[in-house]
Structures are given as structure tokens and as C-alpha cells.
Protein backbone atom coordinates (compact mmCIF):
# COMPACT_ATOMS: atom_id res chain seq x y z
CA UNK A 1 -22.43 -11.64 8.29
CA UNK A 2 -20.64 -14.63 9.25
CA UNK A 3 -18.29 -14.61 12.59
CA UNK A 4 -14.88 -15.51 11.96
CA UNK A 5 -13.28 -16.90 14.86
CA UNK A 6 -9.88 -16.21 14.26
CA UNK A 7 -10.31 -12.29 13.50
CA UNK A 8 -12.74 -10.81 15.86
CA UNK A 9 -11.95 -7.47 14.92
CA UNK A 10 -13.93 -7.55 11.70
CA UNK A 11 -16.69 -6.57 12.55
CA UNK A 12 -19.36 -4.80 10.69
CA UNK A 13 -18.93 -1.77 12.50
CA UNK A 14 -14.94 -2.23 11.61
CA UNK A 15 -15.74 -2.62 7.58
CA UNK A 16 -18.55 0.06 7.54
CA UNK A 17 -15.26 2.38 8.95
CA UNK A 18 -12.49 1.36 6.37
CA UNK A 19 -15.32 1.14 3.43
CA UNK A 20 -15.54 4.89 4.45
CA UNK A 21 -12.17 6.44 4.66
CA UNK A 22 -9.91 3.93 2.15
CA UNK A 23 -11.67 4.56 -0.36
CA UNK A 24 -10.04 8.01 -0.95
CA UNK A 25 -7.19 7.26 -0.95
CA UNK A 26 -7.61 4.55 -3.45
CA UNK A 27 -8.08 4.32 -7.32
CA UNK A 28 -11.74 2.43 -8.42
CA UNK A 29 -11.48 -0.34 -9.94
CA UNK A 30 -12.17 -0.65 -13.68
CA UNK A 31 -15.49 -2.49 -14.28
CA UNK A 32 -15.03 -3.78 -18.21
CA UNK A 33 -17.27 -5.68 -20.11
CA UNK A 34 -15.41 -8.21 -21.89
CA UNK A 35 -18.13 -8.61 -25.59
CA UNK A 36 -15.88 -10.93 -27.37
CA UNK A 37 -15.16 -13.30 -24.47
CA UNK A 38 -18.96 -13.25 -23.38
CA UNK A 39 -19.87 -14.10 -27.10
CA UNK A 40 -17.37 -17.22 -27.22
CA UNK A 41 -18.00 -18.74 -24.24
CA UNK A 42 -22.07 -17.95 -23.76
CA UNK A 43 -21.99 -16.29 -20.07
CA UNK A 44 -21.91 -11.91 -19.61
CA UNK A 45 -18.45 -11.24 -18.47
CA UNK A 46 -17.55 -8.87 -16.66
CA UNK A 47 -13.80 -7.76 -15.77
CA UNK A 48 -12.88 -6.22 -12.68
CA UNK A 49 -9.36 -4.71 -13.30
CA UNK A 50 -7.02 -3.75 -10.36
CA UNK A 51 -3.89 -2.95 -13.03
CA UNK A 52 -4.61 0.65 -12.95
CA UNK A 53 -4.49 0.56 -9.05
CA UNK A 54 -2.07 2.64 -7.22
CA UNK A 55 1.27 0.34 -7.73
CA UNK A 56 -0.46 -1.75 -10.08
CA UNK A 57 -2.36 -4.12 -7.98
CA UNK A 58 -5.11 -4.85 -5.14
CA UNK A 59 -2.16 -5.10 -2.67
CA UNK A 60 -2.45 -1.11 -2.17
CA UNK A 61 -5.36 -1.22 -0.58
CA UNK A 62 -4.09 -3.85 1.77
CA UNK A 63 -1.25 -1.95 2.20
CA UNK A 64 -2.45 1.37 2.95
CA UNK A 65 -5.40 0.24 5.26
CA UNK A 66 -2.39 -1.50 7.13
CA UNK A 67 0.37 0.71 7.53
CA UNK A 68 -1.99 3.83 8.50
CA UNK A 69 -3.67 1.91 11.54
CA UNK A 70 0.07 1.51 12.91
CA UNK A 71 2.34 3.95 14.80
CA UNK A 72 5.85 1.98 13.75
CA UNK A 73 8.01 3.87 11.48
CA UNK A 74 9.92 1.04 10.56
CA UNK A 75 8.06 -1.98 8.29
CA UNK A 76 9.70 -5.34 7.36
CA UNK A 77 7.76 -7.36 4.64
CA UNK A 78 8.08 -10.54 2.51
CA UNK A 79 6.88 -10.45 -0.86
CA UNK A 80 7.20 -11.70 -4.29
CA UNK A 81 6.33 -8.28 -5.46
CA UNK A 82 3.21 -6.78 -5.51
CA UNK A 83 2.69 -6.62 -1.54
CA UNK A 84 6.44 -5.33 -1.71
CA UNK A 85 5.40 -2.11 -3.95
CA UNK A 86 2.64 -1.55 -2.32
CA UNK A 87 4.20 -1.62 1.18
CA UNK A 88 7.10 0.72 -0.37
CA UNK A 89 4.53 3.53 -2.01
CA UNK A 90 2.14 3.36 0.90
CA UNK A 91 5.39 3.91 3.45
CA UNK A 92 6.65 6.45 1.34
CA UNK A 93 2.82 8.60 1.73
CA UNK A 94 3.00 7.56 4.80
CA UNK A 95 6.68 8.62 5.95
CA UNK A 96 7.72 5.09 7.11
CA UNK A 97 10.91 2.98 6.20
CA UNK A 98 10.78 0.16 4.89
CA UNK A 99 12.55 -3.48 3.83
CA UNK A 100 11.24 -6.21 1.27
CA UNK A 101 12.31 -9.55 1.69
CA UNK A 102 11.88 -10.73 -1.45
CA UNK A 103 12.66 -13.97 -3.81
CA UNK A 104 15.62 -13.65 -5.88
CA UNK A 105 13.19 -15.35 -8.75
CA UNK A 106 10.55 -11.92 -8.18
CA UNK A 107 10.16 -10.40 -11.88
CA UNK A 108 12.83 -7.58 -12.09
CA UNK A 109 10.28 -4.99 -12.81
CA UNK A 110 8.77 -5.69 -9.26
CA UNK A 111 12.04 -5.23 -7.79
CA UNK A 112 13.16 -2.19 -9.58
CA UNK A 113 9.56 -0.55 -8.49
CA UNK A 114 10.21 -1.46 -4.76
CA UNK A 115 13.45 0.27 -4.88
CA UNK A 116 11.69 3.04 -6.75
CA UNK A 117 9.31 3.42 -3.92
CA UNK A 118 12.39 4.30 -2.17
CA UNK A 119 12.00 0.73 -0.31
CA UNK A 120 15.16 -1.32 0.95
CA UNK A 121 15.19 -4.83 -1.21
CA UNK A 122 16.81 -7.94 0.07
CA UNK A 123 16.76 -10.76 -1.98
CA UNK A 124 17.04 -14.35 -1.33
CA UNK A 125 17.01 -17.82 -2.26
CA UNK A 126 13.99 -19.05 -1.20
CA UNK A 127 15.54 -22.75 -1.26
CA UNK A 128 18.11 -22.11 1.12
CA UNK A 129 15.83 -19.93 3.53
CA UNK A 130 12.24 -19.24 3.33
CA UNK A 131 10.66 -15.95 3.63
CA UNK A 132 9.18 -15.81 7.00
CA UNK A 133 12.57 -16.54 7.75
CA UNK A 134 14.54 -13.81 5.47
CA UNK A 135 12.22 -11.31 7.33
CA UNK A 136 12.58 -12.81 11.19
CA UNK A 137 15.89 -11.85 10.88
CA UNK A 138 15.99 -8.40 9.76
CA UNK A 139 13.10 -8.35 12.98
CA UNK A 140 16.67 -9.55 15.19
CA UNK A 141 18.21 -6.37 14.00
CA UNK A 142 15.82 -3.73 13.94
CA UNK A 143 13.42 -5.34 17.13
CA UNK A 144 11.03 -2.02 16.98
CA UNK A 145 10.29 -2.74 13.54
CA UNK A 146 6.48 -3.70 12.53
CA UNK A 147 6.31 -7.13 10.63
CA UNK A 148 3.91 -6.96 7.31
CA UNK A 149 1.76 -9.23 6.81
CA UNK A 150 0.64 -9.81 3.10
CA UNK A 151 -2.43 -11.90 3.78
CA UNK A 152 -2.92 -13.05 7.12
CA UNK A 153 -3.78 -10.10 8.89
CA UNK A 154 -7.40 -8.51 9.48
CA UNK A 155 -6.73 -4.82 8.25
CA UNK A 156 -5.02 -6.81 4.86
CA UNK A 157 -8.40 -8.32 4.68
CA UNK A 158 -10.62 -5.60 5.33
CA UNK A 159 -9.05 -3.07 3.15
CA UNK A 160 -9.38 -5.95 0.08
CA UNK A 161 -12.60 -5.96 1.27
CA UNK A 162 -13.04 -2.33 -0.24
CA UNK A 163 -13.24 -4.57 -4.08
CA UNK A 164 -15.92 -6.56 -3.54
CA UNK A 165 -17.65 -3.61 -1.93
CA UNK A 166 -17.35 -1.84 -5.63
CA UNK A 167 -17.80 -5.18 -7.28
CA UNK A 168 -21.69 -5.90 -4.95
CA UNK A 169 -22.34 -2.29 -5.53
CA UNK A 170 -21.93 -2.02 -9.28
CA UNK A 171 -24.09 -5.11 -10.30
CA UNK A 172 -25.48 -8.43 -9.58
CA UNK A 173 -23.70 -11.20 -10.35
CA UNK A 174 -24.17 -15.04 -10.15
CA UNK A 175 -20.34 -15.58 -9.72
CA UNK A 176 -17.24 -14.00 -8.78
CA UNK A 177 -13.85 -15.62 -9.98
CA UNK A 178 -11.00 -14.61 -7.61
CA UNK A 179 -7.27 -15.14 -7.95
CA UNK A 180 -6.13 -17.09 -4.63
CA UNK A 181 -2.58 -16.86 -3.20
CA UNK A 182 -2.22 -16.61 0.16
CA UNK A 183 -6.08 -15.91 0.24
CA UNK A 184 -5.87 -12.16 1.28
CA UNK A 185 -7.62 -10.87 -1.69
CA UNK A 186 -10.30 -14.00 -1.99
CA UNK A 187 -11.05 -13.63 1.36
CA UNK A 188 -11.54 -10.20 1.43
CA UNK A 189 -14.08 -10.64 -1.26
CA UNK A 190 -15.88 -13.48 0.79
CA UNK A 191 -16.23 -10.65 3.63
CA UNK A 192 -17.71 -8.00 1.57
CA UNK A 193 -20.05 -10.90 -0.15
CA UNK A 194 -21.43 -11.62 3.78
CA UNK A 195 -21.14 -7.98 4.85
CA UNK A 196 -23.58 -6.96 1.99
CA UNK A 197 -25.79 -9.95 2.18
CA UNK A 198 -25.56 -11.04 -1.22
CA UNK A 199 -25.65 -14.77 -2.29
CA UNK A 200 -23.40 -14.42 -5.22
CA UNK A 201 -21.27 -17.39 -5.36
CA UNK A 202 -17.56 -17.39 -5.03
CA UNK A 203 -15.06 -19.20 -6.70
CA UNK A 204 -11.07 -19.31 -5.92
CA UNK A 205 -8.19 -20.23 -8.69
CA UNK A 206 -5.27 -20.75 -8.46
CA UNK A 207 -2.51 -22.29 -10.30
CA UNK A 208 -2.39 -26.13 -10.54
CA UNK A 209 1.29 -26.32 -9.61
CA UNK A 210 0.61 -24.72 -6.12
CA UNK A 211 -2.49 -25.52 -5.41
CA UNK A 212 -2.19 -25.68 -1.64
CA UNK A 213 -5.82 -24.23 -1.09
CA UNK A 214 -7.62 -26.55 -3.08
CA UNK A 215 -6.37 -29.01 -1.60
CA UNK A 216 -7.07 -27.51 1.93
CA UNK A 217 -10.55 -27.27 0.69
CA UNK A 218 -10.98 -31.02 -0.03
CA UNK A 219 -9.35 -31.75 2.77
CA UNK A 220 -11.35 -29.84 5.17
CA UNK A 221 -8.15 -28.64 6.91
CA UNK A 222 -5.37 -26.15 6.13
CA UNK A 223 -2.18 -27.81 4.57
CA UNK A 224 0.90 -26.50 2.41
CA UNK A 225 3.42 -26.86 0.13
CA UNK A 226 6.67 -28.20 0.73
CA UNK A 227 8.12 -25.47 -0.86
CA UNK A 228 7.14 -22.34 -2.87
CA UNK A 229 5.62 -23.62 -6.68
CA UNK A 230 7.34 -22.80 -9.61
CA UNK A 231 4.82 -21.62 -11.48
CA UNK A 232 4.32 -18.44 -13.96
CA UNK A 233 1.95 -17.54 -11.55
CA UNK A 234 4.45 -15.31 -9.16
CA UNK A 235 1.72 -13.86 -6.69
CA UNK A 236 0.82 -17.17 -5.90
CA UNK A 237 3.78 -18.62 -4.98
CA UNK A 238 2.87 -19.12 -1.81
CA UNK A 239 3.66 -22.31 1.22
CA UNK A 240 0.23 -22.17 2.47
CA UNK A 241 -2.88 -19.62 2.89
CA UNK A 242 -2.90 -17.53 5.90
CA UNK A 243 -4.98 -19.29 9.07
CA UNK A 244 -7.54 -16.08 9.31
CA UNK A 245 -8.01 -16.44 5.40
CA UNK A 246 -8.47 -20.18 5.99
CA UNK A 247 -11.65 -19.22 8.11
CA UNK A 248 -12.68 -17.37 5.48
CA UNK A 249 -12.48 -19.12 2.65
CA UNK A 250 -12.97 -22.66 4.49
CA UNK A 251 -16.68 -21.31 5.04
CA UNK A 252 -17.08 -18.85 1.99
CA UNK A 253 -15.70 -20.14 -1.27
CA UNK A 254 -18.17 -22.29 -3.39
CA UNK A 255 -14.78 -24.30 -4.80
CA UNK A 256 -11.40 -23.79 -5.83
CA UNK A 257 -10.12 -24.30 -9.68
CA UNK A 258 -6.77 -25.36 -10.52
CA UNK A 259 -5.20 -24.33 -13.82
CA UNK A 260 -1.95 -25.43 -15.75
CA UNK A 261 0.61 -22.79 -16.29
CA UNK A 262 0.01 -22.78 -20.24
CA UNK A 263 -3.57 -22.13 -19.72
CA UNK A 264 -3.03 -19.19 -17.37
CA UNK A 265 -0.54 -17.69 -20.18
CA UNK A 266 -3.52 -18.48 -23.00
CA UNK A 267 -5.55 -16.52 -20.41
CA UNK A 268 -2.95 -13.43 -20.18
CA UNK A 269 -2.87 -13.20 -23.96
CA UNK A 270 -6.53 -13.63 -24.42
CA UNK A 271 -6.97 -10.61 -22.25
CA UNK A 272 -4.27 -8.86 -24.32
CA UNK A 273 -5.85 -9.31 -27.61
CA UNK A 274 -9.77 -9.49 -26.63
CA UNK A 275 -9.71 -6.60 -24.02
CA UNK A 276 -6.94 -4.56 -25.09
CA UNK A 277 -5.51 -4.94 -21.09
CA UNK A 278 -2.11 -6.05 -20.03
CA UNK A 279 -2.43 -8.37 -16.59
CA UNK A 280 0.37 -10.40 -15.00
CA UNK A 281 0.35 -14.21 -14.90
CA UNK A 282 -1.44 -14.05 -11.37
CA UNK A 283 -4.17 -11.49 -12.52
CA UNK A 284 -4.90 -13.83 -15.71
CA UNK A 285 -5.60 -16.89 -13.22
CA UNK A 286 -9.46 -15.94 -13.23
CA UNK A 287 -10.24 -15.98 -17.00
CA UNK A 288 -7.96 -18.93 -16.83
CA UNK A 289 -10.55 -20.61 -14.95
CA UNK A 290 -13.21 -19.83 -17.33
CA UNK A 291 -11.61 -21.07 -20.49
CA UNK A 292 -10.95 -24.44 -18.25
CA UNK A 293 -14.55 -24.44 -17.38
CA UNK A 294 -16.72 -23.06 -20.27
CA UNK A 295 -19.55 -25.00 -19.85
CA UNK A 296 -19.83 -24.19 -15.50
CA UNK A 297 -20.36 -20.69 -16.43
CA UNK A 298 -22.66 -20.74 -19.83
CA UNK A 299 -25.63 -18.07 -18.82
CA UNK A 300 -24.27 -16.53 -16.28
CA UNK A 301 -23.47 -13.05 -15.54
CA UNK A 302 -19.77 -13.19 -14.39
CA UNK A 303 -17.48 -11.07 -12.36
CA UNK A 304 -13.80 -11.94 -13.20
CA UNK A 305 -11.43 -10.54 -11.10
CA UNK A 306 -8.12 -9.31 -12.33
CA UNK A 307 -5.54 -8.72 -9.21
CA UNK A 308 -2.45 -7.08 -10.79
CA UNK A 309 -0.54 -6.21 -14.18
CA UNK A 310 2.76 -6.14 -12.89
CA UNK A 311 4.47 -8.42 -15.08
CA UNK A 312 8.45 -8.86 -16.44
CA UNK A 313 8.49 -7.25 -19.92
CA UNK A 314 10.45 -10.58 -21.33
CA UNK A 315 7.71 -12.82 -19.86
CA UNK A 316 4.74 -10.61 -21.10
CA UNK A 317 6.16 -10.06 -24.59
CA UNK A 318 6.68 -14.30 -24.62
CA UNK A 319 3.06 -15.24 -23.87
CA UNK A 320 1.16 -12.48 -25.64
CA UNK A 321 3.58 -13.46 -29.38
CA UNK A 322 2.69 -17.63 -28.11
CA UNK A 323 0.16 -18.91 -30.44
């Protein structure tokens, strides 16, 4: 396994310890073969579904892998959503309190499940202050409090980790197609990749309106957004990826797709009508990058990951009636 410079803490030993108590807690993913899709396009596909997750994404495992290591009772987080619930349900297990600094743009239906949680929600305008900044200053008030990190933080990474342990376990592929956001998930995926010694190859997406990574990646060197992206894409509205998922992914990603908003939405109904499975905009990034990029995958036994189905009622029932 490679050494990652920034995170000395993962260490085999570490993963081979949170690959063997998170996974009870945790729902398996759902491996689906996707017929149709494979037929079309010419390449086994392969779905890896984390919609049926506990709070209806990865970002549990993340989340509970994180807040159990901790003694703090009191958690401060910044999310667009997913992170947010996941934070909430996980504190909630876990007896903790907790506040989401989140955009005032999140899809309502990720709000209304932090609050469900029983998590405080502050929302903001990401234009007028950013999120690192919305949480800094609930840190002012409440100085005992433990900041959450959504991505750049080795326990986020190693309890992702736990998917592409199922993933490398249930079959052999030649490629795994990963959302990326703020690269907690991707990298996570990289790690479990090394820590398994397979030579699958992995490929990052994300959307072309915020597309920070790939550019990092042609650049050899970690740069951001001027502000969060607009896209339809809300896990991935993210300034930059984290600097210990930059290590990661700098060394362990094969490339980095970009994809137009209308694409990812062909991609969420495609999965709607070929697969019978509702994803969000973010979880629909990787078959996005197949129907991009037919031809890069014809042959191939492919693993497409699917991150989340957390998605605004209005915006799902939209792209799924779009011809």
C-alpha cells in the first residue's frame, strides 16, 4: 500500500481495525447488475448503490467511523446535505449534539432530514460567507465543540474505505467510476484499491461546472474554485478537494471526467427507468461518465459507483419526466 504523507495514521494496521468493527454498524451496499445498460453500451456494468445506506448515502460511514473515535459531545459541521444527515443520525446513536452549517441552496429534503435527526440547521448564503466560515464561528461560541470534517480527515477516509473493501471483495473489475466532491469518498476507494493490492483502475467524475479536481489533476497541483459551482450536482459543490484526499487521488486516480449538468440528469433518469433506482444528481455523476465515454469502457467489466439518493422531490420528478 502506498504511504500517504499527509495522513500517517492510515495505516494498514488502522484499516484492517475499522474494516472490522464499521462494518456492523453499517448497511452493505447493493451490488446490481445493470443488463440493459451493459447491452447498450457493450461493457458488464455493475452498480454499486449507497441509496439504501443508513441516511441515504456513503457519508454514514464517514460519519460514524468519525464521531465514535472522538470524546466531544458537541459536533459543528458544514454540509450541503448528505455529510449533514449523516453527522445528525450518527450523533443522535451516538448521544452527541450537533449543528449543520449548511447552504441556504441545500435541497429541502436534506434539510428537513438534518432537523429530523434531531440536528441544529443554520443556513447561509454561501455568497456572502463561505462555509468554513459559517462553521468557525459557531467554533467562537461553543470553543469545546469538535469541528467535522466532511472529506479531509483520515477516519472520513478510512471509514469510505469500508466500500471499496465490499466493492474488491465481491468481484474483479477493470474499472471503478467514483463520484468526486471534495474527494472523501474517491479517495477512500483509492485506499482500499492499494490496501487490497488490486490493479483495478480508478476513475473520478465530477461535474463539468466545478471541476476543481480535474483540473488539479492536469495541473499537477491542488487548486479551487472561486466560489462554490452551481451545478445540479449538490454534493459536489465544493471550493476545492481536501489536501489529504489530494495525496490520494494525486497518486491513485487513473483520470478525472467532467460532465455537463444535462448529461448527469440523462444519467439520473436512465438509472430511474433502466434500474428501477432513484439516485440524486451527485450519485448519477458515474453513469454520467459512461454515457460521455461509451467507447473508453466497451468490454469491460465495470463498477459504477452510486454515492447517495437524497434528492429534492421537485428536482427528481423534473429530470426523470425530461425526455
Amino acid at each position: 500500500m502506498q504511504t500517504y504523507t499527509t495522513a500517517p495514521e492510515l495505516t494498514p494496521s488502522y484499516l484492517d481495525t475499522v474494516w472490522t468493527t464499521l462494518p456492523a454498524r453499517i448497511r452493505p451496499t447493493l451490488l446490481l447488475p445493470a443488463q440493459k445498460l451493459s447491452e447498450r453500451l457493450g461493457c458488464s456494468v455493475t452498480i454499486a448503490s449507497e441509496t439504501f445506506q443508513f441516511t441515504g448515502s456513503f457519508k454514514f460511514r464517514a460519519a460514524y467511523n468519525l464521531l465514535s473515535s472522538i470524546p466531544h459531545s458537541d459536533i459543528v459541521a458544514a454540509s450541503s446535505g448528505n455529510f449533514g444527515q449523516a453527522i445528525a443520525y450518527a450523533s443522535k446513536i451516538l448521544g452527541k449534539r450537533c449543528t449543520i452549517v449548511m447552504p441556504a441552496t441545500s435541497a429541502q429534503v436534506k434539510i428537513d432530514a438534518v432537523r429530523s435527526y434531531g440536528g441544529n440547521v443554520d443556513l447561509i448564503d454561501v455568497h456572502k460567507i463561505s462555509r468554513q466560515e459559517g462553521a468557525a464561528s459557531h467554533l467562537r461560541t461553543h470553543p469545546d465543540a469538535f469541528l467535522a470534517q466532511a472529506y479531509d480527515d483520515y477516519r472520513v477516509v478510512a471509514g469510505n474505505s469500508t466500500l471499496g473493501q465490499e466493492i474488491f471483495a465481491h468481484s474483479t473489475f477493470d474499472t471503478v467510476i467514483v463520484p468526486v466532491g471534495g474527494g472523501g469518498l474517491s479517495s477512500g476507494i483509492v485506499l482500499a484499491r492499494d490496501h487490497v493490492h488490486a490493479d483495478t483502475e480508478i476513475i473520478g467524475v465530477e461535474p463539468l461546472l466545478g471541476n476543481d479536481a480535474a483540473r488539479s489533476l492536469r495541473s499537477g497541483q491542488l487548486v479551487k474554485n472561486e466560489q462554490e459551482p452551481a451545478t445540479i450536482a449538490d454534493g459536489a459543490r465544493t471550493v476545492s478537494l481536501g489536501q489529504i484526499n489530494w495525496e490520494i487521488l494525486s497518486k491513485g486516480l487513473s483520470t478525472i471526467i467532467e460532465v455537463p449538468d444535462p448529461l448527469i440528469v440523462q444519467a439520473l433518469r436512465t438509472c430511474f427507468i433502466e434500474n428501477n433506482l432513484k439516485v440524486e444528481p451527485t450519485g448519477a455523476l458515474s453513469l454520467a461518465a459512461l454515457l460521455a465515454h461509451p467507447e473508453r469502457f466497451k468490454g469491460r467489466r465495470v463498477c459504477c459507483i452510486v454515492s447517495g439518493g437524497n434528492v429534492d422531490p421537485a428536482v427528481y420528478a423534473a429530470a426523470i419526466t425530461q425526455e
